[in-house]
Structures are given as C-alpha cells and as structure tokens.
N, C-alpha and C. Protein backbone atom coordinates (compact mmCIF):
# COMPACT_ATOMS: atom_id res chain seq x y z
N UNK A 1 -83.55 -7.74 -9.54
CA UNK A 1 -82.30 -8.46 -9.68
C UNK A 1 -82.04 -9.28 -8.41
N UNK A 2 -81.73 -10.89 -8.38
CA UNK A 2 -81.52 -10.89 -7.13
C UNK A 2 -80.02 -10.70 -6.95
N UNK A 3 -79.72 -11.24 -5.54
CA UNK A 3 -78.82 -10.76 -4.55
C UNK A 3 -77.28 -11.20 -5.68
N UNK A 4 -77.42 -12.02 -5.96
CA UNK A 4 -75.86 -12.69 -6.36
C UNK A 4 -75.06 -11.81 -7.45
N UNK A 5 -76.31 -10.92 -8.19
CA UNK A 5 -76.40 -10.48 -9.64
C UNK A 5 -75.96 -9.48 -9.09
N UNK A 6 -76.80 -8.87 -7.82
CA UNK A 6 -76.31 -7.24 -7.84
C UNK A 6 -74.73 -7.03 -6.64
N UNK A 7 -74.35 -8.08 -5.99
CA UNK A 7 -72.81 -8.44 -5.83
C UNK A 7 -72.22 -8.47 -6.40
N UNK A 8 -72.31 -8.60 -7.64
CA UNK A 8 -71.37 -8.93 -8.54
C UNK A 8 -71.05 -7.37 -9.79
N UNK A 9 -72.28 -6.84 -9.90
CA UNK A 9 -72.54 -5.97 -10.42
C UNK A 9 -71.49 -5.09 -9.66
N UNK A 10 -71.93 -5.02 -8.09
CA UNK A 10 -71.37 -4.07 -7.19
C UNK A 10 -70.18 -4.08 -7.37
N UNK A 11 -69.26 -5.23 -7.07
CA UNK A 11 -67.83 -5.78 -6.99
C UNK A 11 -66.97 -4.66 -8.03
N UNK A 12 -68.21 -5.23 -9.79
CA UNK A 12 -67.15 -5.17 -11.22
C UNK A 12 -67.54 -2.82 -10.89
N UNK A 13 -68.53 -2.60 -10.55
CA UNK A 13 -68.31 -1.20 -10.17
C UNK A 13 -67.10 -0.63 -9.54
N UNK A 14 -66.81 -1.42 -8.48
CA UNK A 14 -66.21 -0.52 -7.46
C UNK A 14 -64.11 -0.83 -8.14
N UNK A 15 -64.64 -2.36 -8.65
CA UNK A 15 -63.08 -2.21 -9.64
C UNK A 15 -62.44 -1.08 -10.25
N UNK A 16 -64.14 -0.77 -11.09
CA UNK A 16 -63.66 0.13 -12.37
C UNK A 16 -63.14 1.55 -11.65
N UNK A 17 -63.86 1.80 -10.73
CA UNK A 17 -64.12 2.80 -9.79
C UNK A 17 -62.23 3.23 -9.45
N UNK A 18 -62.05 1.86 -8.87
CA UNK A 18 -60.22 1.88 -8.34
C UNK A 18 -59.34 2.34 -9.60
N UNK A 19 -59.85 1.70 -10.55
CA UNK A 19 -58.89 1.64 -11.53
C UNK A 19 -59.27 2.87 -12.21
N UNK A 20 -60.56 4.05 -12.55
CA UNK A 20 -60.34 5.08 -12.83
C UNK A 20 -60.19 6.11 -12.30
N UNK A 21 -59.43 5.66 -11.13
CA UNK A 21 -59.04 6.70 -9.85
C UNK A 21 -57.90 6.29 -10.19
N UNK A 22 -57.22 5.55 -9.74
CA UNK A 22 -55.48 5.56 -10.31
C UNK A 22 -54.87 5.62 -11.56
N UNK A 23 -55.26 5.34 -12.99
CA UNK A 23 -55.54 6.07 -14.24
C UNK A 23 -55.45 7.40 -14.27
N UNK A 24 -56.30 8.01 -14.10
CA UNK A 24 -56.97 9.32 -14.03
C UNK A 24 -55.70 10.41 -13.55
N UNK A 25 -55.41 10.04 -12.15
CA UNK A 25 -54.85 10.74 -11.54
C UNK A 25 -53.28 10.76 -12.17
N UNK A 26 -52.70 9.26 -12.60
CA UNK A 26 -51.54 9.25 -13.20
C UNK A 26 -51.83 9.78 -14.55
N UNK A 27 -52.50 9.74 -15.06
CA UNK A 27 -52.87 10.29 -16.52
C UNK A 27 -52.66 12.16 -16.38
N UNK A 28 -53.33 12.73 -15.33
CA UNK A 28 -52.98 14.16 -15.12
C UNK A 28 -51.91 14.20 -14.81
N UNK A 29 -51.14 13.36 -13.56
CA UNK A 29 -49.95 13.93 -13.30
C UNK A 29 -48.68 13.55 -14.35
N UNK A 30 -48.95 12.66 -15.01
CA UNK A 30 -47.76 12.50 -16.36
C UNK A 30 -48.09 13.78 -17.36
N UNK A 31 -49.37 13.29 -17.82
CA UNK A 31 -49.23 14.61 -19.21
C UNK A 31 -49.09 16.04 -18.52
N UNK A 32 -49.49 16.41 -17.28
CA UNK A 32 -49.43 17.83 -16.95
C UNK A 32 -47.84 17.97 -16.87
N UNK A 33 -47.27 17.41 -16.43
CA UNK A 33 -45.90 17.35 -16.20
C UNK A 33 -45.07 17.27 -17.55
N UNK A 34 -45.81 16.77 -18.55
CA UNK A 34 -45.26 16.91 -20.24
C UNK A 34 -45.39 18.31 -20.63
N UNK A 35 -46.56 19.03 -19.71
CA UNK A 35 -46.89 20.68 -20.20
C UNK A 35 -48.22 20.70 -21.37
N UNK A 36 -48.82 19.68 -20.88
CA UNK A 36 -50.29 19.70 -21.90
C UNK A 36 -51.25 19.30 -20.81
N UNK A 37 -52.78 19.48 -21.27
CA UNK A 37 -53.79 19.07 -20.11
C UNK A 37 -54.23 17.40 -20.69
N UNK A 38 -54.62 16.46 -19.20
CA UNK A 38 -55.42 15.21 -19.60
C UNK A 38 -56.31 15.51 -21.30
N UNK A 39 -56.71 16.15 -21.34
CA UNK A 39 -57.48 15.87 -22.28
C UNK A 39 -56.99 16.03 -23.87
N UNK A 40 -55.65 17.17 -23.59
CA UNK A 40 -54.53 17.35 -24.89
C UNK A 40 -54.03 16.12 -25.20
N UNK A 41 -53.55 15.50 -23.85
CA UNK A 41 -52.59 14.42 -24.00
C UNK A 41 -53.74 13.30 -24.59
N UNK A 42 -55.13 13.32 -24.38
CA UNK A 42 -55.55 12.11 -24.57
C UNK A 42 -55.79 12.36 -26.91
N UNK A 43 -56.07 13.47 -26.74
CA UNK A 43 -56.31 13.82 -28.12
C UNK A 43 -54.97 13.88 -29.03
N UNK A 44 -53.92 14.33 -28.17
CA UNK A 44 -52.64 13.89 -29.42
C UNK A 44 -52.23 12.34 -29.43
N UNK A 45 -52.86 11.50 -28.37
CA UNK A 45 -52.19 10.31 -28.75
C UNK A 45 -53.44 9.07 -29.73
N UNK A 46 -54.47 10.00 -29.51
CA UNK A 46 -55.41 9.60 -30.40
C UNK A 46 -55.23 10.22 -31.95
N UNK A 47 -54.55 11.29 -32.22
CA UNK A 47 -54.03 11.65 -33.36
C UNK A 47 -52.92 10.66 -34.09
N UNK A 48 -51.96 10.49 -33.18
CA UNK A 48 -50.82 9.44 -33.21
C UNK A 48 -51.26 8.41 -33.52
N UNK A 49 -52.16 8.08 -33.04
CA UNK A 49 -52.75 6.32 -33.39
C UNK A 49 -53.44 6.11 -34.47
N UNK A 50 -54.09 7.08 -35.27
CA UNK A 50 -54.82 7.62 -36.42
C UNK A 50 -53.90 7.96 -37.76
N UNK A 51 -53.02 8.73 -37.11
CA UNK A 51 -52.35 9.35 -38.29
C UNK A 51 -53.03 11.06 -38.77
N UNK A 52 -54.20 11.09 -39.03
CA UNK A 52 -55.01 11.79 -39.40
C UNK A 52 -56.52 11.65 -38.82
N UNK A 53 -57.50 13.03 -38.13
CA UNK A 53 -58.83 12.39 -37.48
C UNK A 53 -59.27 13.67 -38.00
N UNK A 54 -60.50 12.82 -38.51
CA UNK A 54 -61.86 14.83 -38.50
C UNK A 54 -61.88 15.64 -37.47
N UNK A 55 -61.88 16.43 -36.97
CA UNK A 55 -62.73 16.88 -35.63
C UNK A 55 -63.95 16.58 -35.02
N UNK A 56 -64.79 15.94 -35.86
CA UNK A 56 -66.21 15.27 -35.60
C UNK A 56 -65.74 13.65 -35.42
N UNK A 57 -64.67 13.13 -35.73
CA UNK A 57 -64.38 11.64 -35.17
C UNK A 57 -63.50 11.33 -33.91
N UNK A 58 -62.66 12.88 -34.09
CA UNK A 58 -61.93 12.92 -32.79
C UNK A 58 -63.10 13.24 -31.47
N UNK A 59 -64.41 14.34 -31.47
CA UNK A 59 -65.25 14.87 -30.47
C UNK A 59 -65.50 13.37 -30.52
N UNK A 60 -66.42 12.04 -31.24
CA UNK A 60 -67.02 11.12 -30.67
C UNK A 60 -65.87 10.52 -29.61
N UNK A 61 -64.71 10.42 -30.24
CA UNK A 61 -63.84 9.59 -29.30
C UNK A 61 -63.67 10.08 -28.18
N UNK A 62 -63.23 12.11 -27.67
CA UNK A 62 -62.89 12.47 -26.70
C UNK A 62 -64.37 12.50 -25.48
N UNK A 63 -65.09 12.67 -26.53
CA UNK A 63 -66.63 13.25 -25.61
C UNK A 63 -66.90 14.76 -25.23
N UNK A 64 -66.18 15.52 -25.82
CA UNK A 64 -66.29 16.73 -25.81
C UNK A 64 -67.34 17.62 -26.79
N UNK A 65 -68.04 18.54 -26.16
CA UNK A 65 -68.64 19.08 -26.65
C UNK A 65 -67.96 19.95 -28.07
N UNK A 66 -68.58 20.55 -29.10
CA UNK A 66 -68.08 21.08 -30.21
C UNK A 66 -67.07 21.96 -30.36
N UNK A 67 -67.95 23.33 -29.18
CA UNK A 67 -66.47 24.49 -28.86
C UNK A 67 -65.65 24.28 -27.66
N UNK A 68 -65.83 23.39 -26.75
CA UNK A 68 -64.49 22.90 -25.95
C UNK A 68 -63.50 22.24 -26.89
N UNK A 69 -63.82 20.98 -28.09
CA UNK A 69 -62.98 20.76 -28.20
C UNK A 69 -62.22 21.88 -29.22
N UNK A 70 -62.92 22.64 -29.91
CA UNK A 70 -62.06 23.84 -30.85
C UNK A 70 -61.67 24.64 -29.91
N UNK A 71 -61.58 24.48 -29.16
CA UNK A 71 -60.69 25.28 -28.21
C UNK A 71 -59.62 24.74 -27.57
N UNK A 72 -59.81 23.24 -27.51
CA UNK A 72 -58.41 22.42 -27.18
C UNK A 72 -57.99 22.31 -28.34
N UNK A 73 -58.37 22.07 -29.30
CA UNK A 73 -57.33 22.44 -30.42
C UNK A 73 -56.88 23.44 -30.74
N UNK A 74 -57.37 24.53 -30.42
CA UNK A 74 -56.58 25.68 -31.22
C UNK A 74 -55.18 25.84 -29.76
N UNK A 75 -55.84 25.44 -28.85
CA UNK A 75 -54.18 25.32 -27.39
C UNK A 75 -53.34 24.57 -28.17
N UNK A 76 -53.95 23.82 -29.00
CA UNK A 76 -52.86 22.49 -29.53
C UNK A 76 -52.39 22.82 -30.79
N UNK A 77 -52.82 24.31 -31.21
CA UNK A 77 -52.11 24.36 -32.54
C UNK A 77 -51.48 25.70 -32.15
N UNK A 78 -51.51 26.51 -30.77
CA UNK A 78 -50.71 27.36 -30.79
C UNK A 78 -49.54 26.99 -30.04
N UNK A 79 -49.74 25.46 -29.57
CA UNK A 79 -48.36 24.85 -29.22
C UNK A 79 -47.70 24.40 -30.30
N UNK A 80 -47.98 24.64 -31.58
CA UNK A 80 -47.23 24.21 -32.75
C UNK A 80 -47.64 22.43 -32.61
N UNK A 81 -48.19 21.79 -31.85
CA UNK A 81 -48.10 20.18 -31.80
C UNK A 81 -49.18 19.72 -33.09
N UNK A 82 -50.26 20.55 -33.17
CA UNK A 82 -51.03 20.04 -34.37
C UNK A 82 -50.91 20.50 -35.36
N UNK A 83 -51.25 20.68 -36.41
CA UNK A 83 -51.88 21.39 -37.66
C UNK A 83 -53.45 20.84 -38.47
N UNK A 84 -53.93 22.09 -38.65
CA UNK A 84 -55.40 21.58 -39.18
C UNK A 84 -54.88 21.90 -40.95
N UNK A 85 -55.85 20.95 -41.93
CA UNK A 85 -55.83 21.08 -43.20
C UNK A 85 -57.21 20.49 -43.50
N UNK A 86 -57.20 21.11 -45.02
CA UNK A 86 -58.39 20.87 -45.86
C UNK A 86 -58.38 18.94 -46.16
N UNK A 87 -59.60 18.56 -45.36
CA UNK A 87 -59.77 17.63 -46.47
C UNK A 87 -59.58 17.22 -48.07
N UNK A 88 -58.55 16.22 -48.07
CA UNK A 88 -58.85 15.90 -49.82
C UNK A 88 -59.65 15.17 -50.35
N UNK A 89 -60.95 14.48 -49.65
CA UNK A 89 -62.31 14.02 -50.31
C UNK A 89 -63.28 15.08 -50.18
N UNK A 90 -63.36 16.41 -49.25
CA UNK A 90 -64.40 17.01 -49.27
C UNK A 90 -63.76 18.45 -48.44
N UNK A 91 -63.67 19.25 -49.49
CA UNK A 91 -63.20 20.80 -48.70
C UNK A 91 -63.71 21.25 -47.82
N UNK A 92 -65.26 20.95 -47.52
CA UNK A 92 -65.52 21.30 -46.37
C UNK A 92 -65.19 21.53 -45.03
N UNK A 93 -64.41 20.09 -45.00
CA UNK A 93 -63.97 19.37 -43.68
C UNK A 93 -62.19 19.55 -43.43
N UNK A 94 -62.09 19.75 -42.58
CA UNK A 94 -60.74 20.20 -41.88
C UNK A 94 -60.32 18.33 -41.49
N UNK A 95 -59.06 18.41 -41.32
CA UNK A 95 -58.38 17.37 -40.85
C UNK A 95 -57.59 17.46 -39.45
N UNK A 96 -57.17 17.01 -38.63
CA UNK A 96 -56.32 17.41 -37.46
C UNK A 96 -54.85 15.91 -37.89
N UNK A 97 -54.03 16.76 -37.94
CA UNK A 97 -52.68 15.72 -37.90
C UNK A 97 -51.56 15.97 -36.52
N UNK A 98 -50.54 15.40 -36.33
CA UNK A 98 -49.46 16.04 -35.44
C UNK A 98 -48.64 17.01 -36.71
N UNK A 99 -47.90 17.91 -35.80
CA UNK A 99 -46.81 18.50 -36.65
C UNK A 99 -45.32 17.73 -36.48
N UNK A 100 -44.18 18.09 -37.04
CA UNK A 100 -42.99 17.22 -36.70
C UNK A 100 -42.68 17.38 -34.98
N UNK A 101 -43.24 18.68 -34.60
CA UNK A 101 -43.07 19.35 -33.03
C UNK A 101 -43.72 18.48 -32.20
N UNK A 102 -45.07 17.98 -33.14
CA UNK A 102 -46.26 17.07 -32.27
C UNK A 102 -45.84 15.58 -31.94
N UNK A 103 -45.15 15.01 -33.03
CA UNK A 103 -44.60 13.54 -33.20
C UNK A 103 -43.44 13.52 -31.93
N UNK A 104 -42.79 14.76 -31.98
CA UNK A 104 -41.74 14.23 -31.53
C UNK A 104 -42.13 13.99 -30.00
N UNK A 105 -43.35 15.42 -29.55
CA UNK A 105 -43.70 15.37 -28.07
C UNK A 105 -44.35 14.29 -27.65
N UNK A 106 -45.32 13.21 -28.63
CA UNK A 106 -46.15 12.29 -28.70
C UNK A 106 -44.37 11.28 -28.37
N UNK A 107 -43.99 10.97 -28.89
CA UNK A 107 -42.59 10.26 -28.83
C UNK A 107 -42.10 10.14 -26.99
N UNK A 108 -42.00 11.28 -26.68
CA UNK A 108 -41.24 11.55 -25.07
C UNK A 108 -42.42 10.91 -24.63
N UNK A 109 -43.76 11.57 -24.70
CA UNK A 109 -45.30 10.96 -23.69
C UNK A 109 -44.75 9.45 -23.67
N UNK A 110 -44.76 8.91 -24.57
CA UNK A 110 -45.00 7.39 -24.71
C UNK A 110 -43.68 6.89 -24.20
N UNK A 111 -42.64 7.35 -24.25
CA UNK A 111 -41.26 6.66 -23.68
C UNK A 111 -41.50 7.20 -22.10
N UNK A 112 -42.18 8.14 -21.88
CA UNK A 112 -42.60 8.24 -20.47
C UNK A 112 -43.40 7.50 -19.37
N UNK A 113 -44.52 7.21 -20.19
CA UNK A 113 -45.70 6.55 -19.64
C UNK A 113 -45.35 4.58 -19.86
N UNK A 114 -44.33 4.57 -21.58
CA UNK A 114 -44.04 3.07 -21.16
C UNK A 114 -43.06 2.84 -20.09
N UNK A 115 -42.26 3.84 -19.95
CA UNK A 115 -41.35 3.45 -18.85
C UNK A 115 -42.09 3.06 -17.32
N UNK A 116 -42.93 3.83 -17.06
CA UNK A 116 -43.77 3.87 -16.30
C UNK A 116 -44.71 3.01 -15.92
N UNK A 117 -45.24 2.25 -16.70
CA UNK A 117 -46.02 0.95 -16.94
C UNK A 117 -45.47 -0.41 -17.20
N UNK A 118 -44.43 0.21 -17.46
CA UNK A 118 -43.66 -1.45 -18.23
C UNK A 118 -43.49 -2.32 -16.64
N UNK A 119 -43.00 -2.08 -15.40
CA UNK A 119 -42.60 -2.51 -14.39
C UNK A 119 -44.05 -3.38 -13.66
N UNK A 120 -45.30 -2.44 -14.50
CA UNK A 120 -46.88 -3.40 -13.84
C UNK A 120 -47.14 -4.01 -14.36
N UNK A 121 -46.88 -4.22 -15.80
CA UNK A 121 -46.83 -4.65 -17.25
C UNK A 121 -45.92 -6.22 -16.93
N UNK A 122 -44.95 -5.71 -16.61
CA UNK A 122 -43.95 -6.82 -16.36
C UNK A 122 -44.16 -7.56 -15.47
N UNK A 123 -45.08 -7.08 -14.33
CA UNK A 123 -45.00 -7.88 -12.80
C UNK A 123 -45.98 -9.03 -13.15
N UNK A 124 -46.85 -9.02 -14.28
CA UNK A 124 -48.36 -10.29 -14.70
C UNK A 124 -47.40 -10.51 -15.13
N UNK A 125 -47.85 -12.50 -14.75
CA UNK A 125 -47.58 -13.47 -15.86
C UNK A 125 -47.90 -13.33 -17.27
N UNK A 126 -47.58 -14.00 -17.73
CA UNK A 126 -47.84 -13.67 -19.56
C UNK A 126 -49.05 -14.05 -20.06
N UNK A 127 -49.66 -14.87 -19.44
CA UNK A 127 -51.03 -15.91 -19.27
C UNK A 127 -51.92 -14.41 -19.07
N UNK A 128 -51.75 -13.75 -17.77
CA UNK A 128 -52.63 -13.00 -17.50
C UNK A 128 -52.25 -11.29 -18.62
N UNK A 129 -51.59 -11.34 -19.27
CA UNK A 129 -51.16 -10.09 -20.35
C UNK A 129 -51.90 -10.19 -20.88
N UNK A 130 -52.37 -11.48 -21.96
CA UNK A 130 -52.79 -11.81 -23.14
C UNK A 130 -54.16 -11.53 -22.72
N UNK A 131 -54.63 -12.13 -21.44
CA UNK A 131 -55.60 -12.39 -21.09
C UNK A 131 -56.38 -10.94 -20.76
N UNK A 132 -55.61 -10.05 -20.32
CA UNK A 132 -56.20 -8.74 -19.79
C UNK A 132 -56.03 -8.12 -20.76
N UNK A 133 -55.15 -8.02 -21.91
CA UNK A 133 -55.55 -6.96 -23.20
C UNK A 133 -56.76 -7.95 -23.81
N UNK A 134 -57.48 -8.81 -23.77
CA UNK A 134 -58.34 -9.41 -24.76
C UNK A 134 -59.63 -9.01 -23.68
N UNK A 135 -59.75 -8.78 -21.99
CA UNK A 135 -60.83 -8.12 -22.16
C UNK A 135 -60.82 -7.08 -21.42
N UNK A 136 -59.93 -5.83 -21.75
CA UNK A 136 -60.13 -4.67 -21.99
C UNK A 136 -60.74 -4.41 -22.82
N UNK A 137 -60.51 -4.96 -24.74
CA UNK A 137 -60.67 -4.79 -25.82
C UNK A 137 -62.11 -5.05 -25.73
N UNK A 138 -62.60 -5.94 -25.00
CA UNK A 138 -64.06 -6.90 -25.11
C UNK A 138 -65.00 -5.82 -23.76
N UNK A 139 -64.22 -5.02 -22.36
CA UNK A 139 -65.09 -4.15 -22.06
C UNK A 139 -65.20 -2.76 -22.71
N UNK A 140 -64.29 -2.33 -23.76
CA UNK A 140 -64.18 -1.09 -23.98
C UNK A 140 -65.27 -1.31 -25.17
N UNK A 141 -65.37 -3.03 -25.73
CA UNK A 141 -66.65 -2.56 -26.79
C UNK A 141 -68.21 -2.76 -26.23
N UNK A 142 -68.06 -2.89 -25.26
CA UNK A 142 -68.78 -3.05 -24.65
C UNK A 142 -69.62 -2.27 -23.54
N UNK A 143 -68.82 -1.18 -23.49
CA UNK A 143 -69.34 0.39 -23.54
C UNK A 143 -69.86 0.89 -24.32
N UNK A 144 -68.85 0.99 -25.19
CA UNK A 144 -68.87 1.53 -26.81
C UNK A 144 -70.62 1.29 -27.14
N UNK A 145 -71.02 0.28 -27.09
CA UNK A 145 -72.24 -0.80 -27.43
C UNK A 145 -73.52 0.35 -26.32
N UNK A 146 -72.88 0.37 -25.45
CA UNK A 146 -73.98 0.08 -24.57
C UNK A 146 -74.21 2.26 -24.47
N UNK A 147 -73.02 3.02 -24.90
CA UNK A 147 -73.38 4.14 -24.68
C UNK A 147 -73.88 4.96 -26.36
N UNK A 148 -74.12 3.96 -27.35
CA UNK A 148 -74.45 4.52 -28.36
C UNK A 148 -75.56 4.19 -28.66
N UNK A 149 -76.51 2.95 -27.50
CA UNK A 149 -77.54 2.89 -27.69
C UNK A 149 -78.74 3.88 -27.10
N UNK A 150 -79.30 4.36 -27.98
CA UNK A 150 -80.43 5.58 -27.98
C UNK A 150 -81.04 5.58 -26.30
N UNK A 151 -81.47 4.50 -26.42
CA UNK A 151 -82.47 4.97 -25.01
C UNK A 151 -81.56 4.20 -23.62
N UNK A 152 -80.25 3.75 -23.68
CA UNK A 152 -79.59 3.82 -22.43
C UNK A 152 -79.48 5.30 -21.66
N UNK A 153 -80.01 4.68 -20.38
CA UNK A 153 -80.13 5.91 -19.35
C UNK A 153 -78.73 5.74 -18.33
N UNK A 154 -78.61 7.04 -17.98
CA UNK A 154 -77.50 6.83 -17.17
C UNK A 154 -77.85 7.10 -15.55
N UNK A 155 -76.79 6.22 -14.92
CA UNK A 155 -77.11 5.50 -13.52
C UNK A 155 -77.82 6.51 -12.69
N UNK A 156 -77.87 7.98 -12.92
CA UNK A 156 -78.38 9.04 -12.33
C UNK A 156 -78.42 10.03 -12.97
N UNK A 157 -79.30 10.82 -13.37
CA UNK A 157 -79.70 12.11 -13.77
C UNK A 157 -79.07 13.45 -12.48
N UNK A 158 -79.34 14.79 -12.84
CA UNK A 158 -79.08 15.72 -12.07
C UNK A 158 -80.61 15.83 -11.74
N UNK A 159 -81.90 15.75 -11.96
CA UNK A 159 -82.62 15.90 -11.12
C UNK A 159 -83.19 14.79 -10.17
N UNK A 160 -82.99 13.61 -10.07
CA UNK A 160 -82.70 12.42 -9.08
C UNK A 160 -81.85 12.90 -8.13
N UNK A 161 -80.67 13.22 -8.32
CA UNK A 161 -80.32 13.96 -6.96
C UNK A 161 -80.14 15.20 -6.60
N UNK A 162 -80.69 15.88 -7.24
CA UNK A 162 -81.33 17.45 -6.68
C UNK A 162 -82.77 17.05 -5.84
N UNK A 163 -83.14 16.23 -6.16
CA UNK A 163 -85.06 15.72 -5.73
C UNK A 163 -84.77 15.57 -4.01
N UNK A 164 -83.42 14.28 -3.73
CA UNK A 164 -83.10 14.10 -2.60
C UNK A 164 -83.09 15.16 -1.73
C-alpha cells in the first residue's frame, strides 16, 4: 500500500477508535444507570425497533454467542421487560417481544439518551445531519459487507500476538 493510502486508512482508524470510546462508555454509563447491562440495553432497543426478533436474528445482530445470549435473555425476562412466545409460522421457534413493563422502560432509555444527544445533534448544521446519517448508514453496510464475507481475516489473531 503506499504511503497516502495507509494515512488515510490510519486517520479513518483512529476516528472510529475516538468515537467507540466515547459511545461505548456513554452507552454503559446511561443504560447501567437505567438498571440493565450495555448489552440488555442494546437488545431491548433492537427489540423496539423490530417489534418482534427470533433469537437467531437478534444473536446475528448482537454478536453473541448462543448461551450468553439465553442468558441475557432470561435476565431480561426475569426483569419482566421481555416475553418469549411460540412462533406462528413454525412452533419450533420462540419469538422475543417487549412486555408493556419493557415498552415503557424502552420509552424512559430513549427520552434519556435523546435528551442527551439532542444538544450534539443540534450543535451540526443541517447540511452536515443529513450528511452524517447517510454515511453512517453507508459505513454500517459496509461492515455488515465486509464481516459476512467468509474469508475476511481480522486485523489480528490471538496467536500473532502471543508469537510476539
């Protein structure tokens, strides 16, 4: 690669880098402070946005392995916030919904976190709003793309730096 390519490469890294360090950290300290973990909060508002998710469409979205995430769900259904049911195309399959307990807590998150955002939200011009939700949308598929392809390797293995 030459030099210009991997500056630039470097730069759009160390962005993402900032920005999933301040994310991250506000993301724990809001939902922990709601009384659920990052990863509850990220799965009930992915419920919310769904309406209804398999457990096998919710694991692709969260990235959780099979019995971590049946285990964040069952935290999430002995908080009364979810309920699981039978599929009505195929009994096999369980469904995950909110309960009325779940909507309402999904309700406070979001009047929390917009309150919270609306002031960074507000501080861009409108030029740059439009402009930054169109490529979020365009890097998030663009992950999406790049981590469902079979033989993408990732930037380091655990024995690359165990070798060191």
């Amino acid at each position: 690669m030459d030099a210009a390519k991997v500056s630039k490469i470097r730069e759009f890294r160390r962005a993402l880098r900032y920005l999933e360090r301040f994310t991250s950290s506000n993301v724990k300290e809001n939902s922990v402070c709601c009384g659920v973990t990052p990863t509850q909060c990220h799965i009930l508002l992915k419920v919310e946005e769904d309406g209804e998710i398999s457990p096998s469409r919710l694991r692709e979205y969260i990235g959780l392995e099979k019995s971590s995430l049946s285990r964040t769900l069952d935290g999430l259904v002995r908080l009364s916030l979810i309920e699981r049911s039978t599929s009505s195309t195929d009994r096999r399959y369980q469904n995950i919904s909110l309960t009325d307990r779940g909507k309402n807590f999904v309700c406070r998150l979001n009047e929390e976190c917009d309150r919270y955002y609306e002031p960074v939200f507000e501080s861009l011009p409108d030029r740059v709003r439009s402009q930054l939700l169109e490529d979020f949308k365009a890097l998030f598929e663009a992950f999406s793309h790049i981590s469902n392809a079979p033989s993408q390797r990732k930037c380091c293995t655990r024995e690359e730096v165990a070798d060191e």
